[in-house]
Every structure is written in C-alpha cells, then in structure tokens.
N, C-alpha and C. Protein backbone atom coordinates (compact mmCIF):
# COMPACT_ATOMS: atom_id res chain seq x y z
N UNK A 1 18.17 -16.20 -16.48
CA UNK A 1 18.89 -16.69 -17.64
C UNK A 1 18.97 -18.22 -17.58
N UNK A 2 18.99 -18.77 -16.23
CA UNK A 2 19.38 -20.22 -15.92
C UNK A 2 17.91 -20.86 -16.52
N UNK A 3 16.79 -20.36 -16.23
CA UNK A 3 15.68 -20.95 -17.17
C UNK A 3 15.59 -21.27 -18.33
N UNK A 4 15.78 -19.85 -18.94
CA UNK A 4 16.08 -19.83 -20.29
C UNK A 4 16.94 -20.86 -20.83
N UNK A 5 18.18 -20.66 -20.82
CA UNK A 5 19.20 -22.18 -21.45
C UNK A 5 18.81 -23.41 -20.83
N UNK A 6 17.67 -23.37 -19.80
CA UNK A 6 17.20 -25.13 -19.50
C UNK A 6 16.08 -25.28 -20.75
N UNK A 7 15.05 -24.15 -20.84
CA UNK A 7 13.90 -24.45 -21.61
C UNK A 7 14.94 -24.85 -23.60
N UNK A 8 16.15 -23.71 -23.62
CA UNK A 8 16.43 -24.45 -25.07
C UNK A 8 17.44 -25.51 -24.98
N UNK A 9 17.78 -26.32 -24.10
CA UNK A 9 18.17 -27.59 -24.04
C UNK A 9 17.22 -28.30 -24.43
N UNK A 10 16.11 -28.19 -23.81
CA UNK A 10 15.17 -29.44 -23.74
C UNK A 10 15.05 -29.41 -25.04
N UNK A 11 14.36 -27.70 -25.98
CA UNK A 11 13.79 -28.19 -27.04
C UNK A 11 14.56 -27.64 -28.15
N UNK A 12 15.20 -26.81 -28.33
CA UNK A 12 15.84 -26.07 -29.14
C UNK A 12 15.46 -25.13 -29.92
N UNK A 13 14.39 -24.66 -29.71
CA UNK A 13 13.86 -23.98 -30.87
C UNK A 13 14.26 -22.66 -30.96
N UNK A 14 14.22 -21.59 -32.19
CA UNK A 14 14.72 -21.11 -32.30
C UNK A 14 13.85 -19.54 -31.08
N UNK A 15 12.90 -19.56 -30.61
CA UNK A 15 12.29 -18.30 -30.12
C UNK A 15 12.73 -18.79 -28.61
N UNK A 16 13.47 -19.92 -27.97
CA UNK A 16 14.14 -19.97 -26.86
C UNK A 16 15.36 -19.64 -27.17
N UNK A 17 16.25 -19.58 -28.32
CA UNK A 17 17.42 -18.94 -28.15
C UNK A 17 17.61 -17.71 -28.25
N UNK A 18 16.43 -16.91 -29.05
CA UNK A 18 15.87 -15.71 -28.88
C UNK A 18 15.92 -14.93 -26.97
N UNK A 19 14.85 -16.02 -26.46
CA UNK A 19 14.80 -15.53 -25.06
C UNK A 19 16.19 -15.38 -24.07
N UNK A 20 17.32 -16.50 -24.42
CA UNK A 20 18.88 -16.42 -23.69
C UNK A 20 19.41 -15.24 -24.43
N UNK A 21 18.70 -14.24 -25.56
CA UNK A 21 20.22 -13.54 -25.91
C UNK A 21 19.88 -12.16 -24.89
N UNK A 22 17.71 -12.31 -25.02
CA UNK A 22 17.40 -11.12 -24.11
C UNK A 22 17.80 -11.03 -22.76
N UNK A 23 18.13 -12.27 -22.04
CA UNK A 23 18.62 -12.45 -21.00
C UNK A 23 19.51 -12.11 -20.54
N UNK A 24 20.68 -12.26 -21.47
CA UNK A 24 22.34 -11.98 -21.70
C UNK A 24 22.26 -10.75 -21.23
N UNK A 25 21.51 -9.66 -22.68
CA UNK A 25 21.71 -8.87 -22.32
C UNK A 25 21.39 -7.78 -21.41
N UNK A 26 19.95 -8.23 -20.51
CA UNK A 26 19.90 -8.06 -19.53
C UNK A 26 21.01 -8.03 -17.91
N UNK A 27 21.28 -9.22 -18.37
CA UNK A 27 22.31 -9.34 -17.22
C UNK A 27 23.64 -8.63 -17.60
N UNK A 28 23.82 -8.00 -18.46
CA UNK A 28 25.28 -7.88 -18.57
C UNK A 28 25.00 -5.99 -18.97
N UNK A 29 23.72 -5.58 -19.03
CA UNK A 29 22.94 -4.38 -18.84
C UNK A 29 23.58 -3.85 -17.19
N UNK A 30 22.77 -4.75 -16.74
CA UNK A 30 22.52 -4.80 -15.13
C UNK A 30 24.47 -4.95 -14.29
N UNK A 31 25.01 -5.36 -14.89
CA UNK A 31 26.39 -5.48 -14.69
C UNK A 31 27.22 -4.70 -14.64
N UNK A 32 27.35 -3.65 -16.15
CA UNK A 32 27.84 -2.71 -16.59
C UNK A 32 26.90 -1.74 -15.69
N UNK A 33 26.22 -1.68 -15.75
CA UNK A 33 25.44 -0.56 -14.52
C UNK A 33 26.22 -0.50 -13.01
N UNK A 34 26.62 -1.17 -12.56
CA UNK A 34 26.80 -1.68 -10.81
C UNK A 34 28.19 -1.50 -11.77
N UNK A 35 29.33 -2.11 -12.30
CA UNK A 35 30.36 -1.25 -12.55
C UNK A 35 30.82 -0.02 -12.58
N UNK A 36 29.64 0.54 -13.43
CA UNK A 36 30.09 2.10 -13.41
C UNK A 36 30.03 2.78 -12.17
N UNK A 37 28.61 2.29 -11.14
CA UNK A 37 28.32 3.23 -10.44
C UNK A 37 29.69 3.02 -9.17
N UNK A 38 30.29 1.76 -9.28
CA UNK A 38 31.38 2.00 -8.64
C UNK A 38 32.82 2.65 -9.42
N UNK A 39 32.63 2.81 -10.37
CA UNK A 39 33.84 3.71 -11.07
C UNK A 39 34.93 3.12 -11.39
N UNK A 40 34.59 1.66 -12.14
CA UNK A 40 35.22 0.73 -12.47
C UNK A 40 35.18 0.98 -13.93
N UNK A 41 36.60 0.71 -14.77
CA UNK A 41 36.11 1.18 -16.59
C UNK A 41 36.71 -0.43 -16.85
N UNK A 42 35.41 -0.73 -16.99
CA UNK A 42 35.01 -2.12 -17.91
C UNK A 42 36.12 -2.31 -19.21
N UNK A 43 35.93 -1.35 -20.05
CA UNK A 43 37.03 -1.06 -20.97
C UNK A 43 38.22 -1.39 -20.78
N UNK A 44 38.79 -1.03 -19.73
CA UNK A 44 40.49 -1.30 -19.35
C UNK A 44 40.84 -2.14 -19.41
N UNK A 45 40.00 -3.03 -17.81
CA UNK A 45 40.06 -4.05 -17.66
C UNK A 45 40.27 -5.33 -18.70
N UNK A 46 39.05 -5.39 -19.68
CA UNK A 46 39.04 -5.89 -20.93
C UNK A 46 40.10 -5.88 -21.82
N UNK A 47 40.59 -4.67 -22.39
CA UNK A 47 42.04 -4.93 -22.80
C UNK A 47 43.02 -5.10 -22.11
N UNK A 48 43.46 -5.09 -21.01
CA UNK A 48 43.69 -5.66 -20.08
C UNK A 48 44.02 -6.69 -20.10
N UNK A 49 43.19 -7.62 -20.04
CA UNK A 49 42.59 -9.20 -19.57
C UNK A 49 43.47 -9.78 -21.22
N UNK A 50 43.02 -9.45 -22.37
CA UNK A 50 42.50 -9.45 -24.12
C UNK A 50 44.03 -9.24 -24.71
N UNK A 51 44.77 -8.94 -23.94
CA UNK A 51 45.62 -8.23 -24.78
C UNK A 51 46.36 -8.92 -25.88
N UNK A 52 46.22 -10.10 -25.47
CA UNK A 52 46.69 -11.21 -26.39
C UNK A 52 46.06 -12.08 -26.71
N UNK A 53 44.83 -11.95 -27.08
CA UNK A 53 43.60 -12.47 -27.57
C UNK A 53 43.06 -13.66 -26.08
N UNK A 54 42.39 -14.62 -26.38
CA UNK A 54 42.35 -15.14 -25.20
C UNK A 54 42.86 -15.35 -24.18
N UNK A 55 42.79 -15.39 -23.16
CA UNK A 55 43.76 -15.35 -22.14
C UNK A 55 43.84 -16.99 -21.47
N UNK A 56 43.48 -17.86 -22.42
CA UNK A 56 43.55 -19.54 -22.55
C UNK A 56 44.46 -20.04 -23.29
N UNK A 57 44.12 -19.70 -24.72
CA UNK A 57 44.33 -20.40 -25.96
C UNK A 57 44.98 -19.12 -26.48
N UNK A 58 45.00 -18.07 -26.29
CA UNK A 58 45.74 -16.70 -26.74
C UNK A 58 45.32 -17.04 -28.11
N UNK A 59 44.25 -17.55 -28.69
CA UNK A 59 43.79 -17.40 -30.15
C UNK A 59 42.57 -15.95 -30.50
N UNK A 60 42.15 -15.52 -31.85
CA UNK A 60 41.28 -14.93 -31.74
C UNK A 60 40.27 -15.44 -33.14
N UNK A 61 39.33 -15.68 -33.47
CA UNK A 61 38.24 -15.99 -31.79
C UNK A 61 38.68 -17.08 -31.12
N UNK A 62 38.56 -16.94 -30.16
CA UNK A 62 39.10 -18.05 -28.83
C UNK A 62 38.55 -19.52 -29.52
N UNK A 63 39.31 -20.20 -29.51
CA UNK A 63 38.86 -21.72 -29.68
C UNK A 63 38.54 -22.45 -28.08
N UNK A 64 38.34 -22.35 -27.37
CA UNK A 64 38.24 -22.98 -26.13
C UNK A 64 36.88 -23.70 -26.17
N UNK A 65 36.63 -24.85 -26.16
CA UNK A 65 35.02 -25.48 -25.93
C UNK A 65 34.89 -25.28 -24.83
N UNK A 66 33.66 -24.96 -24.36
CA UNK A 66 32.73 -25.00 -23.23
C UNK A 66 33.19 -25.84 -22.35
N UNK A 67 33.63 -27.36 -22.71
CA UNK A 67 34.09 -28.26 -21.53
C UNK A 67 35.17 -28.16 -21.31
N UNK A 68 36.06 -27.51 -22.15
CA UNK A 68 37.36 -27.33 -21.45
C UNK A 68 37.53 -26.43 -20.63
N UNK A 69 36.94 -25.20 -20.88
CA UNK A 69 36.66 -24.24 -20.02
C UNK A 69 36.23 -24.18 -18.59
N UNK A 70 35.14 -24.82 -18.51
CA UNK A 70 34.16 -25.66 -17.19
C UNK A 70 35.23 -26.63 -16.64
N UNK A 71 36.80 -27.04 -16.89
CA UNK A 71 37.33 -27.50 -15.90
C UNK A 71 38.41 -27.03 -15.70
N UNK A 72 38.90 -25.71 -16.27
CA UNK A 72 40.00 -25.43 -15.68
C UNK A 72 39.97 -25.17 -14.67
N UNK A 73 41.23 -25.21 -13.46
CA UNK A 73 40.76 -25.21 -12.29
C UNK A 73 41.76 -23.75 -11.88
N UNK A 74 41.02 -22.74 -10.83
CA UNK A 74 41.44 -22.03 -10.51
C UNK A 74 42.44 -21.90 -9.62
C-alpha cells in the first residue's frame, strides 16, 4: 500500500488512486481475516470505539485532518 500512495503523490492520477483503494482493501481483507480467526468481533469493538461518533472530534463524519491526527500523541 506504502507504494501505492508514494506513486499517487508524485503524480496524481486518477488509475493510482484506483491502485490505493485495491490495496486498502486488500489489507483490511487480510485483517478482518486474522481477526476472526482469533474470535475477535470487529463489529463490537467498532461501536464500541464510535459510539459517539469520532472518538477525537466526537463529530460525524469526523472532521479531523490528517495532520492533526499524525500528532496526537499517545
């Protein structure tokens, strides 16, 4: 995936943002897989986490930019 969002930085075009969504969902395929097989419900968790819309900005859809995000500190 880390390729992918370098190749549409550089250029932007639209069949590289194409390639990050196949990626996404690859990885998040591959994720939800290794969850289940440990018997974890993704679902819960999520509302869970959601319950009050972001768990930042408690907005929905989340307003949080990317750089604010990238420095909150844990």
């Amino acid at each position: 995936m880390g390729e992918a969002i370098h190749n549409y930085l550089g250029e932007h075009k639209p069949e590289q943002f194409e390639q990050i969504s196949l990626e996404m969902a690859d990885y998040l395929s591959c994720t939800f897989g290794v969850a289940n097989s440990a018997h974890f419900d993704v679902a819960t968790e999520l509302a869970t986490t959601f319950t009050n819309n972001c768990h930042v900005c408690h907005k929905a859809p989340c307003e949080c930019g990317f750089s604010f995000v990238a420095n909150i500190k844990t």
